[in-house]
Protein backbone atom coordinates (compact mmCIF):
# COMPACT_ATOMS: atom_id res chain seq x y z
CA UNK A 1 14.81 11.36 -28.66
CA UNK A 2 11.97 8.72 -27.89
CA UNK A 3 8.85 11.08 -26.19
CA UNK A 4 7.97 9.85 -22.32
CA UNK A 5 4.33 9.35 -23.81
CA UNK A 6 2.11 9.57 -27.06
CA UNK A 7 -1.19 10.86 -27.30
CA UNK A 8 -3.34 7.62 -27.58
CA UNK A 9 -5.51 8.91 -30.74
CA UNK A 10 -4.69 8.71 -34.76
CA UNK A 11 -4.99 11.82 -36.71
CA UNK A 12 -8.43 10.70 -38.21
CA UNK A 13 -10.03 10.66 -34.88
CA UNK A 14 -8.89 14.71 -34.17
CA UNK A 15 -9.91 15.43 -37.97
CA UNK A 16 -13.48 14.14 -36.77
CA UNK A 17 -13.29 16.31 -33.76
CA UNK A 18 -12.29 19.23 -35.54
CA UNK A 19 -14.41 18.78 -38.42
CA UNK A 20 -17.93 17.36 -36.40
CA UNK A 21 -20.33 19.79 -35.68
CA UNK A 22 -23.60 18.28 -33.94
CA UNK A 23 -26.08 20.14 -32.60
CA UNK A 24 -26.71 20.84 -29.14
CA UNK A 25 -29.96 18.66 -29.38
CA UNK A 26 -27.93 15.47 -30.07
CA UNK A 27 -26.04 15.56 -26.71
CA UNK A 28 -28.76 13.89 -24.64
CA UNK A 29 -28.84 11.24 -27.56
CA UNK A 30 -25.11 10.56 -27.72
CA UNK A 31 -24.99 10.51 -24.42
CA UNK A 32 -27.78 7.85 -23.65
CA UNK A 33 -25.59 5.71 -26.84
CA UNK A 34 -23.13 5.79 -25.33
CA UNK A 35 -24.33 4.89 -21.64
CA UNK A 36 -26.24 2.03 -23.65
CA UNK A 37 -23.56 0.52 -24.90
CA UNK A 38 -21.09 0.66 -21.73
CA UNK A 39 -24.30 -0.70 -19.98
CA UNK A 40 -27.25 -2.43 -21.31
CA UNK A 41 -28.43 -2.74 -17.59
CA UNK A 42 -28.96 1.25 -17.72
CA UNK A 43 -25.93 1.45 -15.16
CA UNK A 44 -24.07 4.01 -16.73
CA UNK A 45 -23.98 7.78 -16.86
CA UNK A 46 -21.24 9.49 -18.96
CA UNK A 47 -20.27 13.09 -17.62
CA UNK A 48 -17.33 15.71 -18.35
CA UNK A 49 -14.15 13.82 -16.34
CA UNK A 50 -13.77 11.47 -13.34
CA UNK A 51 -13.67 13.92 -11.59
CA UNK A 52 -16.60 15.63 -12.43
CA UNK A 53 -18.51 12.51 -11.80
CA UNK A 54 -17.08 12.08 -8.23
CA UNK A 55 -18.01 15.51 -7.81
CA UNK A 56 -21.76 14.47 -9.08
CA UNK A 57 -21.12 10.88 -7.12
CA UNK A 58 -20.12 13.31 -3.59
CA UNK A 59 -23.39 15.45 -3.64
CA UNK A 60 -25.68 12.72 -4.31
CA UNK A 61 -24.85 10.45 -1.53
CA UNK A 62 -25.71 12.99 1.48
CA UNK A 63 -23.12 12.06 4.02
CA UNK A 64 -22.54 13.46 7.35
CA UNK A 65 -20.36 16.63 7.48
CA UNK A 66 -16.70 14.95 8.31
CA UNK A 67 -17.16 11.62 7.01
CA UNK A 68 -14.26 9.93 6.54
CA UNK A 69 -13.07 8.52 3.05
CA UNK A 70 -10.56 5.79 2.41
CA UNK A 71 -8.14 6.75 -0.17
CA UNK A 72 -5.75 4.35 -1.73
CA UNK A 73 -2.50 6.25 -1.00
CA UNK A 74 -1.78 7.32 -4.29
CA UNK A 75 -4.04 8.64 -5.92
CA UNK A 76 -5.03 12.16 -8.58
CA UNK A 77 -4.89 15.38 -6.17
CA UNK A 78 -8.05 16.69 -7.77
CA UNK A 79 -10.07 14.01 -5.99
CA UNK A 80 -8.75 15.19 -2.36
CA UNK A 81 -9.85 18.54 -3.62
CA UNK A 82 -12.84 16.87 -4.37
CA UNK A 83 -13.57 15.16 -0.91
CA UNK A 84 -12.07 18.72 0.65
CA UNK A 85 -14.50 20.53 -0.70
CA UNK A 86 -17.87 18.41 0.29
CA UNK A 87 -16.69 18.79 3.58
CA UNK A 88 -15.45 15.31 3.89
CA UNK A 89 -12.05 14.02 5.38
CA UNK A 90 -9.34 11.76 2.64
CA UNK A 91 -7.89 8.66 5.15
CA UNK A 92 -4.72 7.53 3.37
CA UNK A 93 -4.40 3.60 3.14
CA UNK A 94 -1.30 2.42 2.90
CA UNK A 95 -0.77 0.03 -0.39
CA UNK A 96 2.14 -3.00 -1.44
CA UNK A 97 4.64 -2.35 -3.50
CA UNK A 98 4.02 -5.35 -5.68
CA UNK A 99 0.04 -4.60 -6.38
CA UNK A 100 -0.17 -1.05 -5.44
CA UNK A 101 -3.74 -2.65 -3.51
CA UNK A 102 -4.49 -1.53 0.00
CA UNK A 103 -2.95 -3.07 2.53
CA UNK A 104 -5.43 -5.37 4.41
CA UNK A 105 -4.17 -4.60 7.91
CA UNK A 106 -3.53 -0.82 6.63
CA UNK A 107 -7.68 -0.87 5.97
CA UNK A 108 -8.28 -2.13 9.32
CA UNK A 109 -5.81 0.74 11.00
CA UNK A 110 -8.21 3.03 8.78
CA UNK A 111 -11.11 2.22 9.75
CA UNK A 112 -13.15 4.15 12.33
CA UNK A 113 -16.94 4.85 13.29
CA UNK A 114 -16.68 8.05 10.76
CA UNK A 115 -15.74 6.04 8.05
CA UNK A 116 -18.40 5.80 5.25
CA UNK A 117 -16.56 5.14 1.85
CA UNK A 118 -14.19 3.37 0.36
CA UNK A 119 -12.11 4.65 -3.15
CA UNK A 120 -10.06 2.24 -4.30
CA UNK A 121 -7.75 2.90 -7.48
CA UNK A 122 -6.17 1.13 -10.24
CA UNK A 123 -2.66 2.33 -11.05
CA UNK A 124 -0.67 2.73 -14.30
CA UNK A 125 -3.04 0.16 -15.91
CA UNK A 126 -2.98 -2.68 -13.09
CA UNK A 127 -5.88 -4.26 -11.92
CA UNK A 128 -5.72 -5.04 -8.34
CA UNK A 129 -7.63 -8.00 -6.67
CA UNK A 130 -10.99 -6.05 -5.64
CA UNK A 131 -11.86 -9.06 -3.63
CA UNK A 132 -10.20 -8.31 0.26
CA UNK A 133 -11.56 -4.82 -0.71
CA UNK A 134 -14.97 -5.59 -1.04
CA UNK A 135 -15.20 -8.13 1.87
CA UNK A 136 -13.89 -5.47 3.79
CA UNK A 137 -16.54 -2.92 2.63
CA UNK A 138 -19.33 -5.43 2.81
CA UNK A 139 -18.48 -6.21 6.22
CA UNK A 140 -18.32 -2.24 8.23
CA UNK A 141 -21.31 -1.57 5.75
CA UNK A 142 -19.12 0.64 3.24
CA UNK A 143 -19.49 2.75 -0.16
CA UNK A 144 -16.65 0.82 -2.43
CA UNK A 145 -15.68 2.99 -5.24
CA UNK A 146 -13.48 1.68 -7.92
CA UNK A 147 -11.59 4.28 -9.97
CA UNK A 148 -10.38 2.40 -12.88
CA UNK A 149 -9.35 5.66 -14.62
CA UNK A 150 -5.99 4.36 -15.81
CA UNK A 151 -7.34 0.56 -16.23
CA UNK A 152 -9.26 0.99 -19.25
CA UNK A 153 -9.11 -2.07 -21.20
CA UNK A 154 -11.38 -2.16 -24.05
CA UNK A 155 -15.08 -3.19 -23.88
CA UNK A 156 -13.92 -6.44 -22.01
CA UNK A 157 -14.25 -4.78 -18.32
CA UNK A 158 -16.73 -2.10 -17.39
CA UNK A 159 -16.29 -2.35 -13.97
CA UNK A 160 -16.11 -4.87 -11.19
CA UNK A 161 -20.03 -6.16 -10.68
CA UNK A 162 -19.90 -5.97 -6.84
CA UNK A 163 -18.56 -2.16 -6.58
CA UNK A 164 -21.01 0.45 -5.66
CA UNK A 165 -19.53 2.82 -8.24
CA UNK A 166 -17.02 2.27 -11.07
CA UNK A 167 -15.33 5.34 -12.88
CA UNK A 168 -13.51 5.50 -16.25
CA UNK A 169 -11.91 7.92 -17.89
CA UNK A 170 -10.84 8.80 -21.40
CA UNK A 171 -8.93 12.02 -20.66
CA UNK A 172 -6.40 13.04 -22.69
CA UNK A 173 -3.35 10.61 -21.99
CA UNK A 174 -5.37 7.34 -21.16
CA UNK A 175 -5.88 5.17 -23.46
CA UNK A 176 -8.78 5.54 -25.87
CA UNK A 177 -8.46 9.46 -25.72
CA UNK A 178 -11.53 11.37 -26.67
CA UNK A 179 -9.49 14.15 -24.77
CA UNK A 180 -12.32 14.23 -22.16
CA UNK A 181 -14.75 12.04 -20.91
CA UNK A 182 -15.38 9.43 -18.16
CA UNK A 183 -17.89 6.90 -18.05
CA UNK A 184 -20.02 6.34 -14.28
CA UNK A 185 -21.62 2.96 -13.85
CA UNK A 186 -23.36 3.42 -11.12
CA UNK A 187 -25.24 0.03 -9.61
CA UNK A 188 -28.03 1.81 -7.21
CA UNK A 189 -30.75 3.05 -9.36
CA UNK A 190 -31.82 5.79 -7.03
CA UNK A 191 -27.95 7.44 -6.92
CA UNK A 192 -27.82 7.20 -10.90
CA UNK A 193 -30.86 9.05 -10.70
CA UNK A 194 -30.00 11.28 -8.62
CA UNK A 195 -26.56 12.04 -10.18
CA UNK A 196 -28.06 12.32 -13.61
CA UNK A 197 -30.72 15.11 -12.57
CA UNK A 198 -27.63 17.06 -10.60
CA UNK A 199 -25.50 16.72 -14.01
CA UNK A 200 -28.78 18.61 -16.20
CA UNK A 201 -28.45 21.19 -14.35
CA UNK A 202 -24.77 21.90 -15.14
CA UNK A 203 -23.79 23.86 -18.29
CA UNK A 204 -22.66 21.99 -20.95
CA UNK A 205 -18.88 22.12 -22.00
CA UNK A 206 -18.65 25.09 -25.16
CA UNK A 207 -18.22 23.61 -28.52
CA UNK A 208 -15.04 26.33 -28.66
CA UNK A 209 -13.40 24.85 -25.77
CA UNK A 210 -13.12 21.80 -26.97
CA UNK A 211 -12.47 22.97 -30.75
CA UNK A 212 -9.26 24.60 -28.46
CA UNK A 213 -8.35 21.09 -26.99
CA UNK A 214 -8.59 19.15 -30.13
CA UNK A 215 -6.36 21.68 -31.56
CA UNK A 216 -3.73 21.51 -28.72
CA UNK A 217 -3.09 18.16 -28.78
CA UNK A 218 -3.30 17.69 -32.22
CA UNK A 219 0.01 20.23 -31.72
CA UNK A 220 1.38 17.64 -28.69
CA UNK A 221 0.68 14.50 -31.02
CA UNK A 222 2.89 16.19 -33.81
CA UNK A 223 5.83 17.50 -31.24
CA UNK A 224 5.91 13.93 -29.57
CA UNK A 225 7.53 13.24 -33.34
CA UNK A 226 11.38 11.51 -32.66
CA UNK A 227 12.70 14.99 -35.08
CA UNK A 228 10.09 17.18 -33.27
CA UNK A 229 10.54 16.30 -29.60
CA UNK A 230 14.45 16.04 -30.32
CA UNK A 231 14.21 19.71 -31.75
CA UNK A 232 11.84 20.56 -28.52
CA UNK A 233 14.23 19.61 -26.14
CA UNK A 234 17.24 21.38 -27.99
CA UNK A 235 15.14 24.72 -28.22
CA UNK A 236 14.31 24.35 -24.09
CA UNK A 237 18.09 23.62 -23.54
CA UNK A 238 19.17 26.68 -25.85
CA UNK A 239 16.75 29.26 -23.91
CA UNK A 240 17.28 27.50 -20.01
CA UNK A 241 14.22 26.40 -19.99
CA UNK A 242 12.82 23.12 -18.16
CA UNK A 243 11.37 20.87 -20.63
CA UNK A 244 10.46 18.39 -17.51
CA UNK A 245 7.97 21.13 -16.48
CA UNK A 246 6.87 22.34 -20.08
CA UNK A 247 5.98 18.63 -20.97
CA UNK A 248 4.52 17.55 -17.94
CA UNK A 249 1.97 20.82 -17.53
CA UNK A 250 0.89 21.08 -21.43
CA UNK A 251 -1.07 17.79 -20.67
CA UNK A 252 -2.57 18.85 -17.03
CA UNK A 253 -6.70 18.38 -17.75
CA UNK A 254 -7.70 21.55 -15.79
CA UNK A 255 -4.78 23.52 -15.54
CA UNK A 256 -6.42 27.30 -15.19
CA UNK A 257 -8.81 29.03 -13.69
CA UNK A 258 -11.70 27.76 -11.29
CA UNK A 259 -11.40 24.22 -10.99
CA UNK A 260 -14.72 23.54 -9.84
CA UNK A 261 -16.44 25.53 -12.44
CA UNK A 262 -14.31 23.89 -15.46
CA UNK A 263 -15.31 20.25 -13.94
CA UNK A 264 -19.05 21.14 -13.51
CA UNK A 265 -19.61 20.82 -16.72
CA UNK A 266 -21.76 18.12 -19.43
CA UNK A 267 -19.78 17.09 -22.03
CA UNK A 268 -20.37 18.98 -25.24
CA UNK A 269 -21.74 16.93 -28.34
CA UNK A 270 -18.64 17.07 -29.99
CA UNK A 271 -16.41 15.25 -27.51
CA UNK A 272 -19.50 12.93 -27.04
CA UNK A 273 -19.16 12.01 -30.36
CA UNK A 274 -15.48 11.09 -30.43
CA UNK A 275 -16.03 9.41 -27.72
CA UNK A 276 -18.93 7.13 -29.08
CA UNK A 277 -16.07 6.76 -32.27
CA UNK A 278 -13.52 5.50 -29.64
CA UNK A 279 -15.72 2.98 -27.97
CA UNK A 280 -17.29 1.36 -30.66
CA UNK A 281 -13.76 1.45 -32.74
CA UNK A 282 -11.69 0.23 -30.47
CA UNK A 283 -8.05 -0.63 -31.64
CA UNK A 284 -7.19 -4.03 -29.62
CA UNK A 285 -3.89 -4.53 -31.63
CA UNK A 286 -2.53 -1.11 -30.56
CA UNK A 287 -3.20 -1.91 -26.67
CA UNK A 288 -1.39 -5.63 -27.42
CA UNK A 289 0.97 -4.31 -29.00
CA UNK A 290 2.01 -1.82 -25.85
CA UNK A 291 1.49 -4.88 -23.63
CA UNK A 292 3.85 -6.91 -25.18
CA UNK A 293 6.21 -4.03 -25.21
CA UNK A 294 6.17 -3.70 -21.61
CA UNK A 295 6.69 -7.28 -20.81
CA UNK A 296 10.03 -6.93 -22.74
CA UNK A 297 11.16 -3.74 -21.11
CA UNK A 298 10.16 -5.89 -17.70
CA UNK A 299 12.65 -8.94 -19.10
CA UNK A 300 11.54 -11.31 -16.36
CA UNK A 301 11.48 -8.61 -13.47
CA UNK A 302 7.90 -8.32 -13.57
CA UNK A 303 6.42 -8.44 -10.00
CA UNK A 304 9.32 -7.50 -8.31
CA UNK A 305 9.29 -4.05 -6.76
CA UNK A 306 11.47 -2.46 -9.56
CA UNK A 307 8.47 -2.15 -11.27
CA UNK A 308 6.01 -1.17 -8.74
CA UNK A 309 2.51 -2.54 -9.65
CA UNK A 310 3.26 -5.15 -12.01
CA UNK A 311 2.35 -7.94 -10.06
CA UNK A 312 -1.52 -7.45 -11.43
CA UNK A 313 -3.09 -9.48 -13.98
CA UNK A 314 -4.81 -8.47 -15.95
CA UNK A 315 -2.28 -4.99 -16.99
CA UNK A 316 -2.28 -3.15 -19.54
CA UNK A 317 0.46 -0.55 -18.88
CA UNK A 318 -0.86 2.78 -19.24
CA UNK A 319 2.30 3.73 -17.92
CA UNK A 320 5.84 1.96 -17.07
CA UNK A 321 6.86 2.99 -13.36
CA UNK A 322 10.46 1.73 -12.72
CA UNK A 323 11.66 2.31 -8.88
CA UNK A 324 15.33 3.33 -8.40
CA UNK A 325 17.17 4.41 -5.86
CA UNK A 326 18.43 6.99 -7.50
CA UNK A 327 15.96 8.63 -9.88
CA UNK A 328 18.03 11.75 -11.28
CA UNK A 329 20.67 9.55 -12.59
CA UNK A 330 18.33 6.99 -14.21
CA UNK A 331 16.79 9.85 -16.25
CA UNK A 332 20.30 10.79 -17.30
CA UNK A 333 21.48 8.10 -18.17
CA UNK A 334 18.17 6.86 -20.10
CA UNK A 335 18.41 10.51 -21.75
CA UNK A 336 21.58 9.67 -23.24
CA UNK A 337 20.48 6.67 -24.93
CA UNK A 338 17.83 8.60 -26.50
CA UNK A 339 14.50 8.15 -24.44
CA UNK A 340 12.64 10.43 -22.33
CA UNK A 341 12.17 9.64 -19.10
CA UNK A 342 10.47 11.51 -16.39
CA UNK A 343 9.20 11.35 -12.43
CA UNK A 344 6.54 13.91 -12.71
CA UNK A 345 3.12 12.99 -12.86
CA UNK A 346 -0.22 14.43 -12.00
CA UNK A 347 -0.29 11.03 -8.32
CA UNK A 348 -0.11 12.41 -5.44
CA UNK A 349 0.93 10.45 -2.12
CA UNK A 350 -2.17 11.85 0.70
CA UNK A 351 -1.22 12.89 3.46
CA UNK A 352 -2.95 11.50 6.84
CA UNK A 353 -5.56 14.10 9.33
CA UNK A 354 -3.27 15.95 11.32
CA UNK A 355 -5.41 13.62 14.28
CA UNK A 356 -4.05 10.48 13.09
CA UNK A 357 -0.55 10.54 12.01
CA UNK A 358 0.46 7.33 12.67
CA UNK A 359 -1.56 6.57 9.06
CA UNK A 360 1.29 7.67 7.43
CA UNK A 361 1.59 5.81 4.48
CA UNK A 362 5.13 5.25 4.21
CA UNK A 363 5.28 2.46 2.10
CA UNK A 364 3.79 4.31 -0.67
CA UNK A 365 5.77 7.64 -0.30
CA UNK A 366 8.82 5.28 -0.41
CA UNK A 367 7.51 3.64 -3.91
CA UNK A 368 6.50 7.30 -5.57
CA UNK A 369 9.84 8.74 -4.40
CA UNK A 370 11.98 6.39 -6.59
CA UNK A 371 9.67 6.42 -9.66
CA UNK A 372 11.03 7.09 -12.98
CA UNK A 373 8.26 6.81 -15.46
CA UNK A 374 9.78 4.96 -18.60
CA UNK A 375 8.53 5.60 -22.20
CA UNK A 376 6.31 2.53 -23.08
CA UNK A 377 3.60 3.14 -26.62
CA UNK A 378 2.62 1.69 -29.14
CA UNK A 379 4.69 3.60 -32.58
CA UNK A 380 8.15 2.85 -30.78
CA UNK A 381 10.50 1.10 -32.98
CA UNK A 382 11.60 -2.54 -32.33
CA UNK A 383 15.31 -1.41 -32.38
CA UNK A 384 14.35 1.23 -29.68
CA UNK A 385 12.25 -1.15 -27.40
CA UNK A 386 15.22 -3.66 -27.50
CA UNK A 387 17.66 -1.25 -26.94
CA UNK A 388 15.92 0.06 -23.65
CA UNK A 389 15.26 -2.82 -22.68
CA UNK A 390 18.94 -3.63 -22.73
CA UNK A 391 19.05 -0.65 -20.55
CA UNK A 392 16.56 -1.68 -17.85
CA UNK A 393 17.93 -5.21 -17.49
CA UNK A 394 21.25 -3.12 -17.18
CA UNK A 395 19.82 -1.47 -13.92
CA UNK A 396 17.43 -4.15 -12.74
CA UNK A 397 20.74 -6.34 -12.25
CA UNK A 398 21.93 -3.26 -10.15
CA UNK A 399 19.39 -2.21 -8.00
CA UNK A 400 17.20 -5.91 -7.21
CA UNK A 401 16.57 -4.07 -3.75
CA UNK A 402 15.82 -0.48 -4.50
CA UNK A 403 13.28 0.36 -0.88
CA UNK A 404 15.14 0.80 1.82
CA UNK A 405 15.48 -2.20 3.46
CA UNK A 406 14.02 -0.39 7.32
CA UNK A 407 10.75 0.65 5.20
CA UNK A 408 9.13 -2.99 6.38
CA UNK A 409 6.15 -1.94 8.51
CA UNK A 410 4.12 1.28 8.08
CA UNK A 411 2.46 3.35 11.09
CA UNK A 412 5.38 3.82 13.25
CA UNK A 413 4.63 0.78 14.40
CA UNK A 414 7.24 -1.34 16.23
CA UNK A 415 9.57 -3.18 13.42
CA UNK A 416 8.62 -6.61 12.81
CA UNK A 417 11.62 -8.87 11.70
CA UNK A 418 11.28 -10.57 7.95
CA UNK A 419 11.23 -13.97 9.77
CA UNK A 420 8.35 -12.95 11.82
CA UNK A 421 6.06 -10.62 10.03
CA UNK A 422 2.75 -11.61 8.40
CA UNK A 423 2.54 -12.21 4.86
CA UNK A 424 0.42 -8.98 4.15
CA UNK A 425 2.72 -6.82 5.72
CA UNK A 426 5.41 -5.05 3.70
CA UNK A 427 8.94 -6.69 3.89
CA UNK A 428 12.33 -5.76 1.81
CA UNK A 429 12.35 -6.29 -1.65
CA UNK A 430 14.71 -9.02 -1.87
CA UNK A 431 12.97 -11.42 0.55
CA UNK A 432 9.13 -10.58 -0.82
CA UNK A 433 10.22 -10.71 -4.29
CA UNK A 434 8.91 -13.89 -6.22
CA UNK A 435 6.27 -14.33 -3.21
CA UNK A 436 3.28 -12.41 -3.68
CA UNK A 437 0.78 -13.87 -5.59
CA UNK A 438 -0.72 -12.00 -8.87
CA UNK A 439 -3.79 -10.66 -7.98
């Protein structure tokens, strides 16, 4: 059995995590490499997670109690627990299927005189068109943040240069693991500053803790093994247990305990220095070698809504999302032939303030609720990547209009026909596909 996902680090790089010991006092000097290199402007601040630094980004900006963020509809839970817990209000804006970008007329619906800041993300390794985002922010006098947590692309793209903030990550299952880590660059001096003090006054992450990480998934790199996960998923069968649930919670980044006290953390030295060894090491064949991967497993269905997202260029496919309209039997069937497949994941669709529920964004609940994340890594076979992709073609040819064909305008608005709706509005698969330009 192929594994959904690998851990994206070699066994050298957790041997140097075990094994490297620096001192407390090299922290600050890590950290300002690192920072360096990411930025020679002096833009960058590297801290625990992304979400720790949205948590330093939050109480350094000062906004009015029950400012209102916009959210791109999908997006990681822990940053609505984030924006919950400042005392701030997550806006869901509605995205396309084709981009996963924010809807320009969904941003408008949005907006409203609370409104303060924009995050914007980057999904399964797509990079949206930032541009109708930032006019948009520009013009109502907007904080854009750019989460690019599952965009990273080598040293190539550190952000985009007209964002206020752009965040990074390097946690465990992105790409370039240093099983922790995210990367701020922050383009107003005065907020950098203001971030960085916040972030010395936090404890810094125990060497032990991440000794404990580095040791765990140095355990999940060996079980994703084709013998080990095989004999993984025949031991959960044997004892009734789900491996969905096993799988999908051994790689949570803050599964127990407090979560604001394990993100309000520095970084320790130690998973400084593996990240430093990730950066400046970067492995550009691996990443091509996934890409061109993914554009077989696509086979000439790339920016249609089967694969939700793949209409960006640049892409880099952190992960493969492939819509169907029936996920269970997908999975089945793709478990048969030997590969792993799997719809949980750590995305959440947000929900709209119970004051404005016409902001529901339906076009995105539609795209998550089909999603059947496909394995997609560098280490598969050629045999195996053919053979799925024989597969996917299989069911492509099947389902060319997987969203229901009645999910065509969001808000409860009234239905607008395909003849006479605008181009940025959401229309059935079969009509848009082919239409929408790459961003």
């Amino acid at each position: 059995m192929w594994s959904r996902k690998r851990i994206d680090v070699g066994w050298a790089d957790l041997i140097f995590a075990a094994t490297r010991s620096p001192s407390s006092d090299d922290r600050a000097l890590l950290a300002a490499e690192i920072e360096q290199r990411w930025s020679p402007a002096g833009q960058a601040v590297v801290c625990l997670s992304v979400r720790s630094a949205f948590d330093l980004l939050l109480s350094s900006l000062d906004l009015p109690a029950g400012s209102e963020i916009l959210v791109s509809a999908v997006t990681i839970g822990g940053m609505l627990r984030i924006i919950a817990e400042h005392g701030h209000v997550a806006v869901p804006v509605d995205l396309d299927a084709h981009h996963l970008a924010p809807r320009p007329d969904a941003l408008a619906r949005a907006l409203s005189p609370r409104t303060k800041v924009v995050l914007v993300a980057h999904l399964f390794g797509g990079r949206i068109d930032l541009r109708p985002v930032v006019e948009f922010a520009r013009r109502n006098d907007l904080i854009l943040i750019e989460d690019a947590a599952q965009a990273y692309a080598g040293p190539t793209y550190t952000g985009h240069p007209t964002a206020d903030v752009s965040l990074f990550s390097f946690g465990p299952i992105k790409t370039a693991t240093a099983l922790g880590g995210a990367i701020a660059c922050v383009r107003d001096p005065q907020l950098l500053m203001r971030m960085r003090r916040k972030q010395v006054d936090w404890p810094p992450q125990k060497r032990s803790a991440y000794l404990a990480r580095v040791l765990k998934y140095a355990a999940l790199k060996a079980s994703s093994s084709r013998p080990a996960y095989t004999a993984l998923l025949s031991a959960c069968r044997a004892v009734g247990s789900n491996h969905d649930r096993l799988v999908n919670g051994s790689v949570r980044g803050f599964a127990d305990g407090d979560f604001f006290v394990q993100i309000r953390r520095q970084p320790s030295a130690a998973l400084l220095s593996l990240l430093k060894r990730r950066l400046t090491g970067f492995d550009e064949r691996r990443l091509s070698q996934r890409v061109r991967q993914a554009e077989l497993l696509m086979a000439g269905w790339r920016g249609s809504s089967l694969f939700p997202g793949s209409a960006n260029e640049p892409h880099v496919h952190w992960m493969l999302p492939l819509h169907t309209a029936s996920p269970s039997r997908l999975i089945a069937r793709l478990a048969a032939a030997g590969f792993d497949a799997t719809q949980g994941h750590s995305l959440t669709v947000v929900q709209p303030p119970r004051a404005r529920p016409e902001l529901d964004p339906i076009v995105a609940r539609a795209v998550m609720a089909g999603i059947v994340f496909v394995p997609c890594y560098s280490g598969m076979s050629a045999p195996a990547v053919e053979r799925l992709a024989r597969i996917l073609v299989d069911i492509a040819g099947q389902e060319s209009d997987p969203l229901p064909s009645e999910v065509i305008v969001a808000h409860g608005e009234a239905a607008a026909s395909p003849e006479t709706a605008p181009d940025n509005m959401y229309m059935p698969v079969a009509r848009q596909a082919g239409r929408c330009e790459a961003g």
